[in-house]
N, C-alpha and C. Protein backbone atom coordinates (compact mmCIF):
# COMPACT_ATOMS: atom_id res chain seq x y z
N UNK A 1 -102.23 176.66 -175.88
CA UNK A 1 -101.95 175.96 -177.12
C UNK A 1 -101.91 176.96 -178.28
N UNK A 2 -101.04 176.79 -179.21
CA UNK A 2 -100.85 177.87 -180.32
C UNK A 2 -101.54 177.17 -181.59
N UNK A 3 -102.33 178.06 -182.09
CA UNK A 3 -103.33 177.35 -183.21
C UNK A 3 -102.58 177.58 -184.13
N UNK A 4 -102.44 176.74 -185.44
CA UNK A 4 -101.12 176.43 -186.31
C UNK A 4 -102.39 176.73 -188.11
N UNK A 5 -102.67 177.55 -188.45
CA UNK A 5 -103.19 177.53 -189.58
C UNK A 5 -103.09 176.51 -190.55
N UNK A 6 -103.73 176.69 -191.72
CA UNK A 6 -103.71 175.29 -192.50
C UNK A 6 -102.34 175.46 -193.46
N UNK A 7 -102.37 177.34 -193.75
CA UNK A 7 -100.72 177.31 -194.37
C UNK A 7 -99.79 176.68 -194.03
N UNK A 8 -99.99 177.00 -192.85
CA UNK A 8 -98.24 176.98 -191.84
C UNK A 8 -97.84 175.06 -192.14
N UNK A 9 -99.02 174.48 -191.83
CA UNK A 9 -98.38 173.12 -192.09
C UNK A 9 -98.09 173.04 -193.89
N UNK A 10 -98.11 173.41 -194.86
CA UNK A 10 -97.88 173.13 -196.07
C UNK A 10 -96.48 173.00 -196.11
N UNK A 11 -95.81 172.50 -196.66
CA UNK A 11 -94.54 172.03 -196.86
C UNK A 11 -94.20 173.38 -197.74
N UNK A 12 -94.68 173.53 -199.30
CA UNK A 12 -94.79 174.26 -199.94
C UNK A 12 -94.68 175.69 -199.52
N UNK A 13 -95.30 175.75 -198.22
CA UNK A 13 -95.23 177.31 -197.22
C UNK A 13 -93.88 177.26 -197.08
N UNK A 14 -93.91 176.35 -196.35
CA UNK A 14 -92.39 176.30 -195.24
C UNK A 14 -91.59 176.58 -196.12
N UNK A 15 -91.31 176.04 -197.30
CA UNK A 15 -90.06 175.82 -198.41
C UNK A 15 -90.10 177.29 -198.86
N UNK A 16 -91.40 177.46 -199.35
CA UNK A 16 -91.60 179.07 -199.88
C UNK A 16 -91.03 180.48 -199.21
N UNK A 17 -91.69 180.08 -197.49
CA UNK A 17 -91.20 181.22 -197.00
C UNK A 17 -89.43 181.23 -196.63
N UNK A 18 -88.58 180.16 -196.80
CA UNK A 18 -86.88 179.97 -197.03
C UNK A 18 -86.31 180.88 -197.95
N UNK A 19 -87.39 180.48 -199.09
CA UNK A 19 -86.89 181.04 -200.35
C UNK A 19 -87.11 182.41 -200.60
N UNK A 20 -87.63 183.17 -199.51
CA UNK A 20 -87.84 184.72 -199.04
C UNK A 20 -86.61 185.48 -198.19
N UNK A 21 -86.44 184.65 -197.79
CA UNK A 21 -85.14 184.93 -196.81
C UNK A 21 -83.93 185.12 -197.48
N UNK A 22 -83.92 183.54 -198.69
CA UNK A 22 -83.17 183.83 -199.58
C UNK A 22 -82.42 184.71 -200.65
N UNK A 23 -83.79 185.54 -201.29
CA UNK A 23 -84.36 186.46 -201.98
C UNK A 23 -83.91 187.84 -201.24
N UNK A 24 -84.15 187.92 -200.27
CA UNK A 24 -84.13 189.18 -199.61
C UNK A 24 -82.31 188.82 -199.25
N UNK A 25 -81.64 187.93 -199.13
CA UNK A 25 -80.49 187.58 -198.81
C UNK A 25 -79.41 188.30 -200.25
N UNK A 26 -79.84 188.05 -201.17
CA UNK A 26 -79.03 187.85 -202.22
C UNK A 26 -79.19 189.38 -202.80
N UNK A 27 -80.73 190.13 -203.05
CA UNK A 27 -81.06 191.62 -203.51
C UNK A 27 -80.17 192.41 -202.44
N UNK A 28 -80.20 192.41 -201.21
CA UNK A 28 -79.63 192.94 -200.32
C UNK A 28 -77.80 193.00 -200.27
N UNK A 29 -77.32 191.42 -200.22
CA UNK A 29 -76.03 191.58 -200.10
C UNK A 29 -75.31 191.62 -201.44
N UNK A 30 -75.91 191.37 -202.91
CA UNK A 30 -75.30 191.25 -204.12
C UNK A 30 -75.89 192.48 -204.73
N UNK A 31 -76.77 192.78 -204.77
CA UNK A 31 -77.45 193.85 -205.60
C UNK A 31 -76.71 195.08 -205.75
N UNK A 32 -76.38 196.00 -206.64
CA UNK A 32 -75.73 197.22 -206.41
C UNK A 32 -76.99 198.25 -206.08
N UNK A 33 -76.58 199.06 -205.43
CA UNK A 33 -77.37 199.90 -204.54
C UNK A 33 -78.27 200.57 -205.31
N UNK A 34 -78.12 201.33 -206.89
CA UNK A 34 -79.08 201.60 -207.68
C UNK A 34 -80.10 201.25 -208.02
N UNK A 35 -80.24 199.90 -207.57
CA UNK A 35 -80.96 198.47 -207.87
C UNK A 35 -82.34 198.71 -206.45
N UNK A 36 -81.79 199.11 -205.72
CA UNK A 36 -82.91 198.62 -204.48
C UNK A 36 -84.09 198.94 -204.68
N UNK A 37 -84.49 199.92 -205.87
CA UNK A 37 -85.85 200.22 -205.54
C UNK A 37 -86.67 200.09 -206.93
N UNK A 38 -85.47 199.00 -207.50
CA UNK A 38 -85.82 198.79 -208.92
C UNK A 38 -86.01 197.52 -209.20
N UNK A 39 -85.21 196.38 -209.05
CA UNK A 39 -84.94 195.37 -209.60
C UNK A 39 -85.08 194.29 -208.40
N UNK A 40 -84.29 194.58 -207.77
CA UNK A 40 -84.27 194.05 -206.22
C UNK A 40 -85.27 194.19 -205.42
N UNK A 41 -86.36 195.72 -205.56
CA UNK A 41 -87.29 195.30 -205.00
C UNK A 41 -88.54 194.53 -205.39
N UNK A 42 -88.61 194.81 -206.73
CA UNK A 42 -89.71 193.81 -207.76
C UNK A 42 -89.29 192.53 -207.24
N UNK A 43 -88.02 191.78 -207.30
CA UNK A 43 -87.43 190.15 -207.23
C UNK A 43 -88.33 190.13 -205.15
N UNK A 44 -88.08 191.28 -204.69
CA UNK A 44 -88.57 190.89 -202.90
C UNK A 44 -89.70 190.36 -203.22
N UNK A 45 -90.59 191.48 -203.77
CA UNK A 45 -92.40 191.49 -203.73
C UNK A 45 -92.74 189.96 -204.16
N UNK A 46 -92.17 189.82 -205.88
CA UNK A 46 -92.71 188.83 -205.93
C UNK A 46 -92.83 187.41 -205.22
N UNK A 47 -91.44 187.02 -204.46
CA UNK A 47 -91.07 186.35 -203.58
C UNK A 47 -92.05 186.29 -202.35
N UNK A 48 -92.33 187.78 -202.18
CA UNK A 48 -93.31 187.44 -200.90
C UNK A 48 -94.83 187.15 -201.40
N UNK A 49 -95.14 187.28 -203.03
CA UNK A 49 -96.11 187.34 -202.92
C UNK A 49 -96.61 185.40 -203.25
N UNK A 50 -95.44 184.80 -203.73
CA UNK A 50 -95.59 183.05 -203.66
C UNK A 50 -96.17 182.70 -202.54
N UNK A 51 -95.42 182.95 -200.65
CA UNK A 51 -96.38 182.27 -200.12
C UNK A 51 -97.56 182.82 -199.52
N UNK A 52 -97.79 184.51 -199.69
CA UNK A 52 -98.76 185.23 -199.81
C UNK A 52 -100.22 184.67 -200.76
N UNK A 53 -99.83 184.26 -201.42
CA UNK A 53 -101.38 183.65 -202.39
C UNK A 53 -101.14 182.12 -202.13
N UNK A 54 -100.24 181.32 -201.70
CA UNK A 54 -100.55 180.06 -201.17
C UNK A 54 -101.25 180.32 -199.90
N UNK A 55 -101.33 181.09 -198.36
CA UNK A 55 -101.83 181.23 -197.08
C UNK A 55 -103.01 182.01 -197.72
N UNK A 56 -103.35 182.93 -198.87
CA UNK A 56 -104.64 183.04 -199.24
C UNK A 56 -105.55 181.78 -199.78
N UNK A 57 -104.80 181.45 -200.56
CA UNK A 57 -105.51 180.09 -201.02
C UNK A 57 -105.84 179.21 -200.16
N UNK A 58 -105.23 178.63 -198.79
CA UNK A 58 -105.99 178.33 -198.30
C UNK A 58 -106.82 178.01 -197.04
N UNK A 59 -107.55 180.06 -197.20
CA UNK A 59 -107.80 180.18 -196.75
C UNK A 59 -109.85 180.51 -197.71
N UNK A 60 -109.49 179.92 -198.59
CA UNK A 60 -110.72 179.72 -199.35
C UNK A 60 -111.60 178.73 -199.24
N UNK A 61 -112.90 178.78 -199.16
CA UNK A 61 -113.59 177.26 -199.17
C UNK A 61 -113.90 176.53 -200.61
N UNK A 62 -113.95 177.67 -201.67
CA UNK A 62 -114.01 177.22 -203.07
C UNK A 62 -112.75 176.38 -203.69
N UNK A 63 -112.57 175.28 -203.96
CA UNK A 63 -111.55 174.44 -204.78
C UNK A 63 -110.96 175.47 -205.75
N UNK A 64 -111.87 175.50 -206.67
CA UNK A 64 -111.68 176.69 -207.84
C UNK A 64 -111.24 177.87 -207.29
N UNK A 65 -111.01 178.71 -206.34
CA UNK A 65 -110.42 179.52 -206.31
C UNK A 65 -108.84 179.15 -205.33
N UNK A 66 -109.10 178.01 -204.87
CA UNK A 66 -107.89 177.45 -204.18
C UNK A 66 -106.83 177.30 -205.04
N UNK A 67 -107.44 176.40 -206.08
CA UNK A 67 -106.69 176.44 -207.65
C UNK A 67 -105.86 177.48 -207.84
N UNK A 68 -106.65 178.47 -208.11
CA UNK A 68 -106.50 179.75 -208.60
C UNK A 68 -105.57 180.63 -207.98
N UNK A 69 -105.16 180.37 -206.85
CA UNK A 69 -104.37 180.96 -206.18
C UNK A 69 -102.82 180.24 -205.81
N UNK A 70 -102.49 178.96 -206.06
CA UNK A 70 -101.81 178.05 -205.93
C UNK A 70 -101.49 178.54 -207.75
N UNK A 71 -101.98 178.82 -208.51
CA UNK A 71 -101.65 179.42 -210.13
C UNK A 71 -101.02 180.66 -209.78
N UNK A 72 -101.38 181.45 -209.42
CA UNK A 72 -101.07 183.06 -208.75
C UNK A 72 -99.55 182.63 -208.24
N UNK A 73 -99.35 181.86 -207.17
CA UNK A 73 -97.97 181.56 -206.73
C UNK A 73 -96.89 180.86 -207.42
N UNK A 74 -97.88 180.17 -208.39
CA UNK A 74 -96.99 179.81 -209.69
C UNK A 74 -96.17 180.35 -210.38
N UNK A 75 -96.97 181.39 -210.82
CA UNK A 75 -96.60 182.54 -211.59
C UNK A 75 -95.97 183.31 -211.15
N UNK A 76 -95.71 183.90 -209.61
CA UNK A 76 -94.86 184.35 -209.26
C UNK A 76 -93.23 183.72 -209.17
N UNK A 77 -93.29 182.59 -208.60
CA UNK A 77 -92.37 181.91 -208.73
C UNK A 77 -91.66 182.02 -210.31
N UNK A 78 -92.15 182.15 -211.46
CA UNK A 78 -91.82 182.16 -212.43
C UNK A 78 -91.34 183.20 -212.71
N UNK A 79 -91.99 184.50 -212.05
CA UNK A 79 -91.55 185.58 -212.40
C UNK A 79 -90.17 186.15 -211.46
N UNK A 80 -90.20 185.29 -210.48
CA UNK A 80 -88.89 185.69 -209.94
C UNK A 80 -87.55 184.83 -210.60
N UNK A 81 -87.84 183.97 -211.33
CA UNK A 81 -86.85 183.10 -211.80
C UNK A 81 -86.25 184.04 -213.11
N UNK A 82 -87.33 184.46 -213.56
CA UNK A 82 -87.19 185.55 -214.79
C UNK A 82 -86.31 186.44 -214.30
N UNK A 83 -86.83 187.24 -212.95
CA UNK A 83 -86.01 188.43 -212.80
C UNK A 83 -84.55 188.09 -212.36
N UNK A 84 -84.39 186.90 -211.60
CA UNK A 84 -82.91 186.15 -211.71
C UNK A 84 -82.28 185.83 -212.54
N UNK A 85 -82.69 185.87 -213.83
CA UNK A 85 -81.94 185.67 -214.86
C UNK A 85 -81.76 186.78 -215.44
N UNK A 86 -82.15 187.50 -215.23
CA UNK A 86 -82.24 188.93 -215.78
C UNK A 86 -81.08 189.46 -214.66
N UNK A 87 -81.12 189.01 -213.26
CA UNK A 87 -80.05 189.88 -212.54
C UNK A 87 -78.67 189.28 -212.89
N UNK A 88 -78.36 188.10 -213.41
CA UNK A 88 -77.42 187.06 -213.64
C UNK A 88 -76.83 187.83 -214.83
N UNK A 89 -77.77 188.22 -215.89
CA UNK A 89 -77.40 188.88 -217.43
C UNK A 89 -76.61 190.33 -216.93
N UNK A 90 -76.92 191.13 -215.89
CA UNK A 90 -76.60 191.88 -215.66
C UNK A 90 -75.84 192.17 -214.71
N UNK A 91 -75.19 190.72 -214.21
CA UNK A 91 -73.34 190.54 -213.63
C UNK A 91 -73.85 191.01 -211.92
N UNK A 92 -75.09 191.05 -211.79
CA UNK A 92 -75.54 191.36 -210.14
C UNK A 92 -74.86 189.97 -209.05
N UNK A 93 -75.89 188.92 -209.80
CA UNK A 93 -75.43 187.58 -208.95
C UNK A 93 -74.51 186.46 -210.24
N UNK A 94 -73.88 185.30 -210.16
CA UNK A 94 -72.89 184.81 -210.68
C UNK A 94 -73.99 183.72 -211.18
N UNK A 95 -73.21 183.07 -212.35
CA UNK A 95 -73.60 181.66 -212.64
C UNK A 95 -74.66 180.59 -211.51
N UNK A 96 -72.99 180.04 -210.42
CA UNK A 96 -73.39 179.63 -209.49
C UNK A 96 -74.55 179.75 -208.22
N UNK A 97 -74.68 181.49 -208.27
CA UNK A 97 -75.86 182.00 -207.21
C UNK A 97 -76.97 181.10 -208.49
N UNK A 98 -76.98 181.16 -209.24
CA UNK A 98 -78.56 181.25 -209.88
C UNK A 98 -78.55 179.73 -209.60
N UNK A 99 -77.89 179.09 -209.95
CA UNK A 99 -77.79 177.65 -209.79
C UNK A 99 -78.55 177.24 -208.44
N UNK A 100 -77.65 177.99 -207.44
CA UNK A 100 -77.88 177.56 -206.23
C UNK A 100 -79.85 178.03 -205.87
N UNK A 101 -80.48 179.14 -206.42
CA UNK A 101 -81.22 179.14 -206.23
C UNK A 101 -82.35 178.48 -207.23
N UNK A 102 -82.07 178.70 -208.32
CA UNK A 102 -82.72 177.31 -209.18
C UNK A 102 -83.29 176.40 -208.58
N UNK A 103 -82.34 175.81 -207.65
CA UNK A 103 -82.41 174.83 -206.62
C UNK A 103 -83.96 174.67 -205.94
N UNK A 104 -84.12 175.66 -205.55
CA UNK A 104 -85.35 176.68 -204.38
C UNK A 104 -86.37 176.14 -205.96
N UNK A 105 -86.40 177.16 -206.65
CA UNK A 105 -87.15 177.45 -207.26
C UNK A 105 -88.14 175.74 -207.89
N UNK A 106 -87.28 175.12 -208.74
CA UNK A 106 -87.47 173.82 -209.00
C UNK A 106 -88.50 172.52 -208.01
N UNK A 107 -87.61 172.99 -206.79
CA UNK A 107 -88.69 172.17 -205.18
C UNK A 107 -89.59 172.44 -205.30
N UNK A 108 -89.88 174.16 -205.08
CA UNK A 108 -91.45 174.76 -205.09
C UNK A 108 -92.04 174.55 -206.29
N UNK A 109 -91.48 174.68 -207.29
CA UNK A 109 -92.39 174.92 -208.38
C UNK A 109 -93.15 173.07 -208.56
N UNK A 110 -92.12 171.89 -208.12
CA UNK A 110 -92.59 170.35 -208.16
C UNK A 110 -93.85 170.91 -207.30
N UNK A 111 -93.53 171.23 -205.98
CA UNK A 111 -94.71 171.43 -204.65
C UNK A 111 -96.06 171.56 -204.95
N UNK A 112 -95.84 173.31 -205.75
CA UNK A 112 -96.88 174.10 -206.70
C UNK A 112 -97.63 173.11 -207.35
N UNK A 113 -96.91 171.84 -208.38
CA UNK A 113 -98.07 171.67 -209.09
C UNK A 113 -98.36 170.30 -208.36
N UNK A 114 -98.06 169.34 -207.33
CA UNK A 114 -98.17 168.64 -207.11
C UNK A 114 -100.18 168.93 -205.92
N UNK A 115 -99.60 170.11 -205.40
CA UNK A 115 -100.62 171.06 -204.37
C UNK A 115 -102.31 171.17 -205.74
N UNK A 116 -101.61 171.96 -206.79
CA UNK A 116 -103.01 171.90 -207.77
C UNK A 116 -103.19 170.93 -208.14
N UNK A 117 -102.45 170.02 -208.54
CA UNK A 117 -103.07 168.39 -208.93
C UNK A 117 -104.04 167.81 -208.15
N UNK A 118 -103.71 168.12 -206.77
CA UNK A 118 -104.41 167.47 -205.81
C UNK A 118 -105.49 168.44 -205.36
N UNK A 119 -105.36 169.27 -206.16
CA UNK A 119 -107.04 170.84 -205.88
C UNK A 119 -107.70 170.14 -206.88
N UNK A 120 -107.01 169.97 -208.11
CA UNK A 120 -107.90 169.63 -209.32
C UNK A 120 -108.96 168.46 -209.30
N UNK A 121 -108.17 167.10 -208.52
CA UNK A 121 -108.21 166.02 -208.09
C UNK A 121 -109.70 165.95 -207.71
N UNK A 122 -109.61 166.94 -206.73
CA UNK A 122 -110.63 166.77 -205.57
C UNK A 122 -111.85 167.37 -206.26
N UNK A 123 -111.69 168.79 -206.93
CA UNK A 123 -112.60 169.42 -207.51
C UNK A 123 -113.03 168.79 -208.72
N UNK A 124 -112.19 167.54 -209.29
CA UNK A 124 -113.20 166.83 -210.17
C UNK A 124 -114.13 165.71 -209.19
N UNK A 125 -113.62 165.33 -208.13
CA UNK A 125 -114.29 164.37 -208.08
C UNK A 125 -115.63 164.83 -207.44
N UNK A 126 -115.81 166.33 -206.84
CA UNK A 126 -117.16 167.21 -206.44
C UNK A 126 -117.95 166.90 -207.57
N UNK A 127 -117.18 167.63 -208.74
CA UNK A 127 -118.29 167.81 -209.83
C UNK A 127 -118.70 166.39 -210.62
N UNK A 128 -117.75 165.38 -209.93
CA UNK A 128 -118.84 163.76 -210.54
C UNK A 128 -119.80 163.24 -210.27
């Protein structure tokens, strides 16, 4: 039997780690080659690091730091949306690519806060 971690079932994982593939899809085949160890690779990292601090998070027993790390992937997510607009300004990927990944971004980011609502949830009702 293959033991299935508590990440792996998150929806939020699953969706997250797509949107890596994605990421690495678009730096790779759109990016101009000057880019790879600049722009394109910052847009990888942060990408990997969304479901990287969600499979840390929870792998925590503290709420509060479960939180805290489900924020961490937040923020990455944000920061790759940044650097997509930033690659868009600079004629790398088109209108439409950003659109299309917008797409990605928007799901996870509902996921993200729907995941801390329900950390917060719980960690108020400890401390009642």
């Amino acid at each position: 039997m293959v033991h299935i971690f508590a990440f792996e079932r998150l929806d939020v994982w699953q969706k997250a780690r797509s949107f890596v593939r994605e990421i690495y899809n678009i730096t790779t085949n759109f990016f101009p080659q000057q880019e790879r160890y600049a722009l394109a690779q910052q847009l990888q990292r942060a990408a990997i690091s969304i479901v990287s601090n969600i499979a840390e998070g929870t792998s925590r027993s503290s709420l509060k730091e479960q939180c805290r790390f489900t924020e961490v992937a937040y923020g990455s997510l944000m920061e790759v949306y940044c650097q997509l607009i930033i690659a868009k300004d600079l004629n790398y990927i088109n209108e439409e690519q950003l659109e299309t990944v917008k797409q990605y971004i928007s799901l996870i980011s509902n996921q993200l806060n729907a995941l801390r609502n329900s950390q917060l949830k719980r960690l108020q009702q400890l401390n009642n």
